[in-house]
PDB file of N, CA and C in Angstrom:
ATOM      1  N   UNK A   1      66.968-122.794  29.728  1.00  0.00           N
ATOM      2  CA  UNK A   1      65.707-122.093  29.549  1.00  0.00           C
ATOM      3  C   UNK A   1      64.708-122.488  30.630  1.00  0.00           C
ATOM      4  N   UNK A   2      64.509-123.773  31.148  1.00  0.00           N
ATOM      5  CA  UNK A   2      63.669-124.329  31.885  1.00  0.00           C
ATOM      6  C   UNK A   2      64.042-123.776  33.014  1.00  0.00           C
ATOM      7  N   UNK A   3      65.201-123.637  33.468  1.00  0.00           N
ATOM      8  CA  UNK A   3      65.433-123.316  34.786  1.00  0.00           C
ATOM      9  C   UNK A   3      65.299-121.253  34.834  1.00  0.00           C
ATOM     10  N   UNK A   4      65.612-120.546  33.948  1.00  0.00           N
ATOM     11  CA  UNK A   4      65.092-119.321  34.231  1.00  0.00           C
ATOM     12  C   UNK A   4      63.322-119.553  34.037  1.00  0.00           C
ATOM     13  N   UNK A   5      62.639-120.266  33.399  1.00  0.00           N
ATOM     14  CA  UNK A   5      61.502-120.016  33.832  1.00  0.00           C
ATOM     15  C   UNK A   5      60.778-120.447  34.853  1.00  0.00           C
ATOM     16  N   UNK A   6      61.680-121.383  35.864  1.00  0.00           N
ATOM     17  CA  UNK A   6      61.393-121.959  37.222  1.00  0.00           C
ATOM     18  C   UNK A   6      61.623-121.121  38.199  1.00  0.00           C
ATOM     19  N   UNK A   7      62.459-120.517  37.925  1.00  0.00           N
ATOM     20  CA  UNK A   7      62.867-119.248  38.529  1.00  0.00           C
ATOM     21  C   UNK A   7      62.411-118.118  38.953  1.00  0.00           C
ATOM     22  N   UNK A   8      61.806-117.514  37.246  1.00  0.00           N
ATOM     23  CA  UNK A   8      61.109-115.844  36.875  1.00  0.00           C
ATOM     24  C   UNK A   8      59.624-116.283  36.147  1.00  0.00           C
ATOM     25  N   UNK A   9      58.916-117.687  36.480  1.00  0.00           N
ATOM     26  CA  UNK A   9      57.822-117.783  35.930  1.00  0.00           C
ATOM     27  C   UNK A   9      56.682-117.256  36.411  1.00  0.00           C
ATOM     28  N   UNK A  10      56.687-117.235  37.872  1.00  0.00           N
ATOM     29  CA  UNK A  10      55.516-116.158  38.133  1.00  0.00           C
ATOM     30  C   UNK A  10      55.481-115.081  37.715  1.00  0.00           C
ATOM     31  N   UNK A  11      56.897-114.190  37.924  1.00  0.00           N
ATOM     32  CA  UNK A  11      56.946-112.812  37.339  1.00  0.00           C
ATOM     33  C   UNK A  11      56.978-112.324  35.804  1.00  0.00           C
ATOM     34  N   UNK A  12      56.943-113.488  34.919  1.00  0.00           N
ATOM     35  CA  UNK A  12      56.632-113.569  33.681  1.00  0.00           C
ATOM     36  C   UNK A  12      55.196-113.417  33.572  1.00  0.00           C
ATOM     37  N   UNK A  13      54.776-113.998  34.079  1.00  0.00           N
ATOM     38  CA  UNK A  13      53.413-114.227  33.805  1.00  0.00           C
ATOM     39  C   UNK A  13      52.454-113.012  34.580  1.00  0.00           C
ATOM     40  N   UNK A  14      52.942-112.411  35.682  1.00  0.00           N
ATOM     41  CA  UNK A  14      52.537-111.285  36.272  1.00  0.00           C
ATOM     42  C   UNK A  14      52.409-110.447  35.098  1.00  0.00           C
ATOM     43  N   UNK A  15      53.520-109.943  34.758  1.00  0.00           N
ATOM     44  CA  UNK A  15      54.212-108.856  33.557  1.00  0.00           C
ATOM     45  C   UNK A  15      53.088-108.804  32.558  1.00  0.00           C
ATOM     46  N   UNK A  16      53.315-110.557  31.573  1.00  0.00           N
ATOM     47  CA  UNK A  16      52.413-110.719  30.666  1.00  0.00           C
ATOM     48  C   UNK A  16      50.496-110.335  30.916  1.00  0.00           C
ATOM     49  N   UNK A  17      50.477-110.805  32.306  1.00  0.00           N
ATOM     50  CA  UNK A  17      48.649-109.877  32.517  1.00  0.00           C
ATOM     51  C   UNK A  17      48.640-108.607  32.248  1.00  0.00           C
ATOM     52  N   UNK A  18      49.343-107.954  32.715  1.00  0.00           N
ATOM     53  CA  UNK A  18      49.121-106.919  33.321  1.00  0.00           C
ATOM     54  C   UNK A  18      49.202-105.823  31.665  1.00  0.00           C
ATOM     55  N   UNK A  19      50.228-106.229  31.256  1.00  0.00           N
ATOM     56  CA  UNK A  19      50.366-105.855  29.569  1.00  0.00           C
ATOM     57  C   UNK A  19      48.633-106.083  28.802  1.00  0.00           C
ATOM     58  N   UNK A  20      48.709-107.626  28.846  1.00  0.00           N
ATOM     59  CA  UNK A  20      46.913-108.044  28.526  1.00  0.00           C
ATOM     60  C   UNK A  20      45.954-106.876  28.909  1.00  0.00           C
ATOM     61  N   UNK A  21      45.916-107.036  30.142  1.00  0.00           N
ATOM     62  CA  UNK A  21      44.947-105.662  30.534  1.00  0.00           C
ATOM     63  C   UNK A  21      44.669-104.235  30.094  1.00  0.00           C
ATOM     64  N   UNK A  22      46.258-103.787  30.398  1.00  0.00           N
ATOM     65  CA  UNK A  22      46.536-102.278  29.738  1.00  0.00           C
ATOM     66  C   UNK A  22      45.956-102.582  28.153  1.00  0.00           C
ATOM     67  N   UNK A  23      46.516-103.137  27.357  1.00  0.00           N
ATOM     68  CA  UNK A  23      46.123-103.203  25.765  1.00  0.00           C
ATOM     69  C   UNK A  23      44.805-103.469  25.509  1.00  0.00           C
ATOM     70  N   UNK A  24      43.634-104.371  26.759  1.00  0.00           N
ATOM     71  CA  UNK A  24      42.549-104.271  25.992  1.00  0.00           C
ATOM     72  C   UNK A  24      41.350-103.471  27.275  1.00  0.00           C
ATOM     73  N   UNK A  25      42.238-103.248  28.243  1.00  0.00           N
ATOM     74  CA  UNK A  25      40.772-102.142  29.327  1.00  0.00           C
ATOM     75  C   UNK A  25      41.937-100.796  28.992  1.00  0.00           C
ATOM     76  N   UNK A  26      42.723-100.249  29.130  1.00  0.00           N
ATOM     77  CA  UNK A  26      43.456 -99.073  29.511  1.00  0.00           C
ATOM     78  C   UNK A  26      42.948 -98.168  28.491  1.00  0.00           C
ATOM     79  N   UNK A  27      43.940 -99.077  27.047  1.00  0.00           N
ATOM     80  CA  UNK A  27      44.323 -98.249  25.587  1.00  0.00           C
ATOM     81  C   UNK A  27      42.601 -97.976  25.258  1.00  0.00           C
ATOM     82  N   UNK A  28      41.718 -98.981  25.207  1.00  0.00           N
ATOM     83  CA  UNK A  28      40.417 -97.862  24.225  1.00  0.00           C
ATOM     84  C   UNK A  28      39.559 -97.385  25.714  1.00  0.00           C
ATOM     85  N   UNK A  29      40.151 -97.400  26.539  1.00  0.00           N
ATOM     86  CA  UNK A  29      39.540 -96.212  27.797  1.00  0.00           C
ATOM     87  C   UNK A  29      39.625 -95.084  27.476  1.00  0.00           C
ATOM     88  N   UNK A  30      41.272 -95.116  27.261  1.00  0.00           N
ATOM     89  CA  UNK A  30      41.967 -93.716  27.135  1.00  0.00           C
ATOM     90  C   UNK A  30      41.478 -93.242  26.061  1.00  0.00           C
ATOM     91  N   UNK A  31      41.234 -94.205  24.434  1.00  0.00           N
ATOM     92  CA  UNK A  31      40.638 -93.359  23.385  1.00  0.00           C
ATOM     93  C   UNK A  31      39.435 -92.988  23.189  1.00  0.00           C
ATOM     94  N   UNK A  32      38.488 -93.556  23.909  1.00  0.00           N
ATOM     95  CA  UNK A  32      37.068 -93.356  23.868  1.00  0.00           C
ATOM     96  C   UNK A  32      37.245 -92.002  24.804  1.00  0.00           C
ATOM     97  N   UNK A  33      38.089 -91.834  25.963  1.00  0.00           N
ATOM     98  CA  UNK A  33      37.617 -90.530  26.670  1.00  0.00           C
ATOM     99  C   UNK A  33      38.637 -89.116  26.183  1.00  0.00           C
ATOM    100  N   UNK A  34      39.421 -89.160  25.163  1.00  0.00           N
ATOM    101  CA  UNK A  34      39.958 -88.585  24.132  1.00  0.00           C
ATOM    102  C   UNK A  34      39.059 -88.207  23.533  1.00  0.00           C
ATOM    103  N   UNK A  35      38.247 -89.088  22.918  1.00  0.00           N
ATOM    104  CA  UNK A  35      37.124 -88.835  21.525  1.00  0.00           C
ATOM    105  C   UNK A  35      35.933 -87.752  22.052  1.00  0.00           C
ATOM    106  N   UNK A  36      35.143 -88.099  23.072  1.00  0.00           N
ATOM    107  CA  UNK A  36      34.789 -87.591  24.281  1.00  0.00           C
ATOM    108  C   UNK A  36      34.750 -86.272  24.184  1.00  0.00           C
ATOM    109  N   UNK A  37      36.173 -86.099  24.557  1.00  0.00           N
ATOM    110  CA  UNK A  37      36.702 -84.487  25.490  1.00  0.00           C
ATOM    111  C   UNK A  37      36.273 -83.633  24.360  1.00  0.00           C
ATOM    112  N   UNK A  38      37.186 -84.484  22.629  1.00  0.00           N
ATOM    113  CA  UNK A  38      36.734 -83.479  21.528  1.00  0.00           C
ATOM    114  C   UNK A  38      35.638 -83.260  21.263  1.00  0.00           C
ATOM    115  N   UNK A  39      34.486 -84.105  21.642  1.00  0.00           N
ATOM    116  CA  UNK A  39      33.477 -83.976  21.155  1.00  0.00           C
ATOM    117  C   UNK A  39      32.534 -82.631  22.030  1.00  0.00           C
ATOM    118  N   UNK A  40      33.035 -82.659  23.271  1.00  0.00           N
ATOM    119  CA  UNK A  40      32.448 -81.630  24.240  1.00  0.00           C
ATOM    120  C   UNK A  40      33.247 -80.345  23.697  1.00  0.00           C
ATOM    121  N   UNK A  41      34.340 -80.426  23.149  1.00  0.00           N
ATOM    122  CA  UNK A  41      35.252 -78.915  22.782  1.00  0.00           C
ATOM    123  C   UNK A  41      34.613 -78.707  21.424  1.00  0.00           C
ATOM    124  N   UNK A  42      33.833 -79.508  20.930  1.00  0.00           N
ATOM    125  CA  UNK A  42      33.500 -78.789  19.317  1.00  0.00           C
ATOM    126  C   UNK A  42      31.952 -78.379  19.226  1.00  0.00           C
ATOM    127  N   UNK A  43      31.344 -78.612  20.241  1.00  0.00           N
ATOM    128  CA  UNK A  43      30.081 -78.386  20.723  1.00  0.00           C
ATOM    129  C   UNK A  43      29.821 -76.843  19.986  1.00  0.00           C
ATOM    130  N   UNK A  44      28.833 -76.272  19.463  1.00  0.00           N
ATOM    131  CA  UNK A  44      28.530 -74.782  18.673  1.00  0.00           C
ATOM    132  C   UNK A  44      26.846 -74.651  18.744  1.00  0.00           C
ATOM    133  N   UNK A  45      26.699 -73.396  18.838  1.00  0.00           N
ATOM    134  CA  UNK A  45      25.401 -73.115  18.904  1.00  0.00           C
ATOM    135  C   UNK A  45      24.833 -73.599  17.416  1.00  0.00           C
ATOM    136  N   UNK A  46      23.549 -74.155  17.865  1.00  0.00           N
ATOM    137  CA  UNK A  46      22.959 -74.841  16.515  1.00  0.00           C
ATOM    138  C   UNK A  46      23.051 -76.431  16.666  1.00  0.00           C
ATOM    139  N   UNK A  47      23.766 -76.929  17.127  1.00  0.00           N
ATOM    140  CA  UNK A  47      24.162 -78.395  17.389  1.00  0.00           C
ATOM    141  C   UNK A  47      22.957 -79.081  18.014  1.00  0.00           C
ATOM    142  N   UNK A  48      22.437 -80.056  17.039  1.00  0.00           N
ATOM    143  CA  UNK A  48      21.313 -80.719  17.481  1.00  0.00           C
ATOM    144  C   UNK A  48      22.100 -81.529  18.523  1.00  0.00           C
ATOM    145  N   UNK A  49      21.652 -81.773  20.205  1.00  0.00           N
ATOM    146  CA  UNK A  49      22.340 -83.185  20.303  1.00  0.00           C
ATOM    147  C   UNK A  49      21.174 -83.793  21.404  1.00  0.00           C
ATOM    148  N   UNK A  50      21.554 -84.951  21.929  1.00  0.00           N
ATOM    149  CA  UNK A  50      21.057 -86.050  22.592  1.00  0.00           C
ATOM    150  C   UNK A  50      21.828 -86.096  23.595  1.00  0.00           C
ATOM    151  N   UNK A  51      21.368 -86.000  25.108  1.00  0.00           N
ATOM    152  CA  UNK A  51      22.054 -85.835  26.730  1.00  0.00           C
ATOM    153  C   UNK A  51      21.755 -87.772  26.412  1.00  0.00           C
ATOM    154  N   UNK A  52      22.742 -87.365  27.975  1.00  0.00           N
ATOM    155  CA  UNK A  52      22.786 -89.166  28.335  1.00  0.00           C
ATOM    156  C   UNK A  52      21.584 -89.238  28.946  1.00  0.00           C
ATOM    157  N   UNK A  53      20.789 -88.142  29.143  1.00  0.00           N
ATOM    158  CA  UNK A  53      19.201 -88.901  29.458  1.00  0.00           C
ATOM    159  C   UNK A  53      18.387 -89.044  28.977  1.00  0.00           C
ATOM    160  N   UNK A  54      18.392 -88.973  27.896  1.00  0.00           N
ATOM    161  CA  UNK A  54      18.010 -89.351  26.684  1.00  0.00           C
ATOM    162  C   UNK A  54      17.009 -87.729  26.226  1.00  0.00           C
ATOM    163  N   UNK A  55      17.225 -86.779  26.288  1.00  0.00           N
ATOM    164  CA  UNK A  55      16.697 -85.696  26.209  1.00  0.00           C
ATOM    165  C   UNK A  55      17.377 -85.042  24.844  1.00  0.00           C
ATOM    166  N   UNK A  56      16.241 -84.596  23.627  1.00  0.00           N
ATOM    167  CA  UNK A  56      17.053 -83.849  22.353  1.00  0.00           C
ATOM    168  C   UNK A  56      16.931 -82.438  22.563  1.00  0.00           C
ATOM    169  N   UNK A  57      17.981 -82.000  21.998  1.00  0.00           N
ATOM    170  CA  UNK A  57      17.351 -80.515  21.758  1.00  0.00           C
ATOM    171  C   UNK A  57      18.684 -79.649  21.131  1.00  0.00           C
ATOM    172  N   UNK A  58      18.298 -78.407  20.751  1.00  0.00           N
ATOM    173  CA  UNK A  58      19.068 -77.911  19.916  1.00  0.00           C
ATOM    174  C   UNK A  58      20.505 -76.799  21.363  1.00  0.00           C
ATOM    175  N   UNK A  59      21.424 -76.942  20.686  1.00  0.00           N
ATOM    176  CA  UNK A  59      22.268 -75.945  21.709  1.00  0.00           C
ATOM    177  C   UNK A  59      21.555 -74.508  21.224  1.00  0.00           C
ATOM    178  N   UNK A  60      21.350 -73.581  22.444  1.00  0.00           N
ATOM    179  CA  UNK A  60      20.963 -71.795  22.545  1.00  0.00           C
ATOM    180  C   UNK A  60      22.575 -71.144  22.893  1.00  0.00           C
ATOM    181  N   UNK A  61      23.417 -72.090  23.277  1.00  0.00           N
ATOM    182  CA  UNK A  61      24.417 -71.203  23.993  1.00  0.00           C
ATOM    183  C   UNK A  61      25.409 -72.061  24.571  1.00  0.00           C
ATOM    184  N   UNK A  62      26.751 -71.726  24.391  1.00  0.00           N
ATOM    185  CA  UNK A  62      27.706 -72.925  24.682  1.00  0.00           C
ATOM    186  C   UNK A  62      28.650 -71.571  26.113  1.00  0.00           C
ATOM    187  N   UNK A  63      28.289 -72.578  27.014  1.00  0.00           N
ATOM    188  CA  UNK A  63      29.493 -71.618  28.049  1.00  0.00           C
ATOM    189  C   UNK A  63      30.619 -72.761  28.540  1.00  0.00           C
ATOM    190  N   UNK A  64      31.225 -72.253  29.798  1.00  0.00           N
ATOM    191  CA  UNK A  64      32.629 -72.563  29.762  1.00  0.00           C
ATOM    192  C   UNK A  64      32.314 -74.386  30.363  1.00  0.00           C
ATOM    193  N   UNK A  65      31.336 -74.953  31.388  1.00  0.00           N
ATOM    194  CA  UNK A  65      31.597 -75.745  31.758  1.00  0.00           C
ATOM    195  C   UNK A  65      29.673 -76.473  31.806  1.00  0.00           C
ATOM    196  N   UNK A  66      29.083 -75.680  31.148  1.00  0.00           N
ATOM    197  CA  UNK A  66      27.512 -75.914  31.118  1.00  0.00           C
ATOM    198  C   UNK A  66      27.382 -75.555  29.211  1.00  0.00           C
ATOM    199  N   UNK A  67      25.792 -75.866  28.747  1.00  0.00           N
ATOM    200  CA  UNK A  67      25.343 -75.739  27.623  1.00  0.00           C
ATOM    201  C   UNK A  67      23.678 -75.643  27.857  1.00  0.00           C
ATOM    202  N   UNK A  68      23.355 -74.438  27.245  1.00  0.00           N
ATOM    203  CA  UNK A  68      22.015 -74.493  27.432  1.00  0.00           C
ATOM    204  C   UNK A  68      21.374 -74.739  25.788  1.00  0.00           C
ATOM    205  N   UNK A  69      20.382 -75.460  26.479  1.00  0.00           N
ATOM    206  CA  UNK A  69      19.513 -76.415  24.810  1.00  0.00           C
ATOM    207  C   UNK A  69      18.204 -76.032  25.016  1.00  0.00           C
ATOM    208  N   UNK A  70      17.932 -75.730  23.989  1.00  0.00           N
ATOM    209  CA  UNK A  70      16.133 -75.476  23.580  1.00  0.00           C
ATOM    210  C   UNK A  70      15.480 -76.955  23.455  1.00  0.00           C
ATOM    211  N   UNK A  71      14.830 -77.111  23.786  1.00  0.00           N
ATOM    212  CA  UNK A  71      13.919 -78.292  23.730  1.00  0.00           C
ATOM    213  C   UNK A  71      13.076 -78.087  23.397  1.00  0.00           C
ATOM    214  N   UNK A  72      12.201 -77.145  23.189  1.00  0.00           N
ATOM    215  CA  UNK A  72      10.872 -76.466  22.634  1.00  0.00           C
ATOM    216  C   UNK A  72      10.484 -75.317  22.703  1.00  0.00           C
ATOM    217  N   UNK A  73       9.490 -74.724  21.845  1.00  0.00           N
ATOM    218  CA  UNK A  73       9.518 -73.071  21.842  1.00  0.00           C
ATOM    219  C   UNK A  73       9.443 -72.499  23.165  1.00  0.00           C
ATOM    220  N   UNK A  74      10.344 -71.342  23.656  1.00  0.00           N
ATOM    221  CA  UNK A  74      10.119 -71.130  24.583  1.00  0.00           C
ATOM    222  C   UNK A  74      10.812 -71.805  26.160  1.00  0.00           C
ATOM    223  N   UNK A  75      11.192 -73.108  26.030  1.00  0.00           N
ATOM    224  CA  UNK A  75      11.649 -74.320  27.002  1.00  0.00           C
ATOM    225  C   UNK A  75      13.294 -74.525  27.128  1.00  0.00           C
ATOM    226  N   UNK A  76      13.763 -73.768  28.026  1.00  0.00           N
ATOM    227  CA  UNK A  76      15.294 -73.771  27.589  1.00  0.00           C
ATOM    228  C   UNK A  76      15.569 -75.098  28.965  1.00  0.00           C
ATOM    229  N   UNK A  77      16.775 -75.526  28.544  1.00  0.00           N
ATOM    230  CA  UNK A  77      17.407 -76.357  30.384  1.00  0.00           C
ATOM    231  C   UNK A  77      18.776 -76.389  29.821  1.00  0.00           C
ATOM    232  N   UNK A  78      19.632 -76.105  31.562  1.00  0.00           N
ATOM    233  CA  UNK A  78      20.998 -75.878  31.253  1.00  0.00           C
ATOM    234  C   UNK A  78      21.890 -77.319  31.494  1.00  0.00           C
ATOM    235  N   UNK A  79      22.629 -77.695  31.008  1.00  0.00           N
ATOM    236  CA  UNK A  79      23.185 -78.978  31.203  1.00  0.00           C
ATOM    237  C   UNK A  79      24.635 -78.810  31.315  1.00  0.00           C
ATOM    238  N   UNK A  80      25.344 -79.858  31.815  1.00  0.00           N
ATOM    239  CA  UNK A  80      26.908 -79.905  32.204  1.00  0.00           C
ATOM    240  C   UNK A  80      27.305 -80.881  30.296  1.00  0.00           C
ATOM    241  N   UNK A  81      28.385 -80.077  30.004  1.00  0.00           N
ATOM    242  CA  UNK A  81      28.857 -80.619  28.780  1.00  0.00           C
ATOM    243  C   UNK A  81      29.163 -82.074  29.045  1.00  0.00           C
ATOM    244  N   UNK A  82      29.716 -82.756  30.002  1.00  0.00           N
ATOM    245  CA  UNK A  82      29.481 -83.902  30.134  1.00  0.00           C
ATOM    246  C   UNK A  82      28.582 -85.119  29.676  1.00  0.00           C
ATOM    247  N   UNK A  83      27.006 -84.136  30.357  1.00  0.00           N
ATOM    248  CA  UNK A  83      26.216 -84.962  29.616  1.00  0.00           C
ATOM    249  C   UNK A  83      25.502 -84.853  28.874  1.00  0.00           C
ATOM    250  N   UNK A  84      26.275 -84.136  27.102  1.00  0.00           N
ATOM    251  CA  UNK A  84      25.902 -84.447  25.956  1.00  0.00           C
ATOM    252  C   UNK A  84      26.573 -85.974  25.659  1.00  0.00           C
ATOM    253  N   UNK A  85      25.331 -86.887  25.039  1.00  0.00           N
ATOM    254  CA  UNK A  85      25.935 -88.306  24.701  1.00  0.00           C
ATOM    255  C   UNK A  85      26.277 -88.085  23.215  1.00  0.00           C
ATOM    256  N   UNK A  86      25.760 -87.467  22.185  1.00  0.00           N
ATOM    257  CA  UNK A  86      25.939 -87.530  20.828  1.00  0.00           C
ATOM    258  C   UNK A  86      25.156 -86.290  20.791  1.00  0.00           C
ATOM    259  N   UNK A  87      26.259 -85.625  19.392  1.00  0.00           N
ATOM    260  CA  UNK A  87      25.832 -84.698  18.405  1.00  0.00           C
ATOM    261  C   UNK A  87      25.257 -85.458  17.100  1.00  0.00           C
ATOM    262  N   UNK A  88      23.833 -85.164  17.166  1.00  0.00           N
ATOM    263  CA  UNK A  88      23.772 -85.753  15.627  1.00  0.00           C
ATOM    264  C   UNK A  88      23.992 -84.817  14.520  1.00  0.00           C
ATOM    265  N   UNK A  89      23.639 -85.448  13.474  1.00  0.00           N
ATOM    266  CA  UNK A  89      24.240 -84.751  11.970  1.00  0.00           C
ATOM    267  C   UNK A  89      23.251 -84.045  11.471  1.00  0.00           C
TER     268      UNK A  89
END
């Protein structure tokens, strides 16, 4: 045993990081920008939400790669679905 790990111990231990990494930066990368994507595909007119700039307002109109939000009577601005941060309830 001692001598295969004198052997293959760096490359054990390469292997073993790199696993470390994927399981705790890769896997909830990948699910947070999963959660994300759905959250931009369920987007509907009426949807109160909050941009990542910190701006509220209600959706007027959902198109293919933009969303335009009322912010006040009269006050429309068009935004990239991207940056809705949260739909609230």
């Amino acid at each position: 045993m001692n001598q295969i790990f004198a052997k293959y111990g760096t490359v054990i231990m390469i292997v073993v990081w790199i696993a470390i990494i994927y399981f705790f930066m890769v896997m909830p990368n990948k699910k947070k920008q999963k959660k994300q994507k759905a959250m931009m595909e369920s987007l509907k007119d009426g949807d109160e939400i909050v941009t990542i700039g910190g701006v509220k307002g209600t959706i007027a109109r959902v198109e293919e790669s933009f969303v335009v939000i009322k912010i006040d009577k009269g006050t429309h601005m068009t935004i990239r679905k991207s940056a809705v941060a949260v739909v609230l309830d």
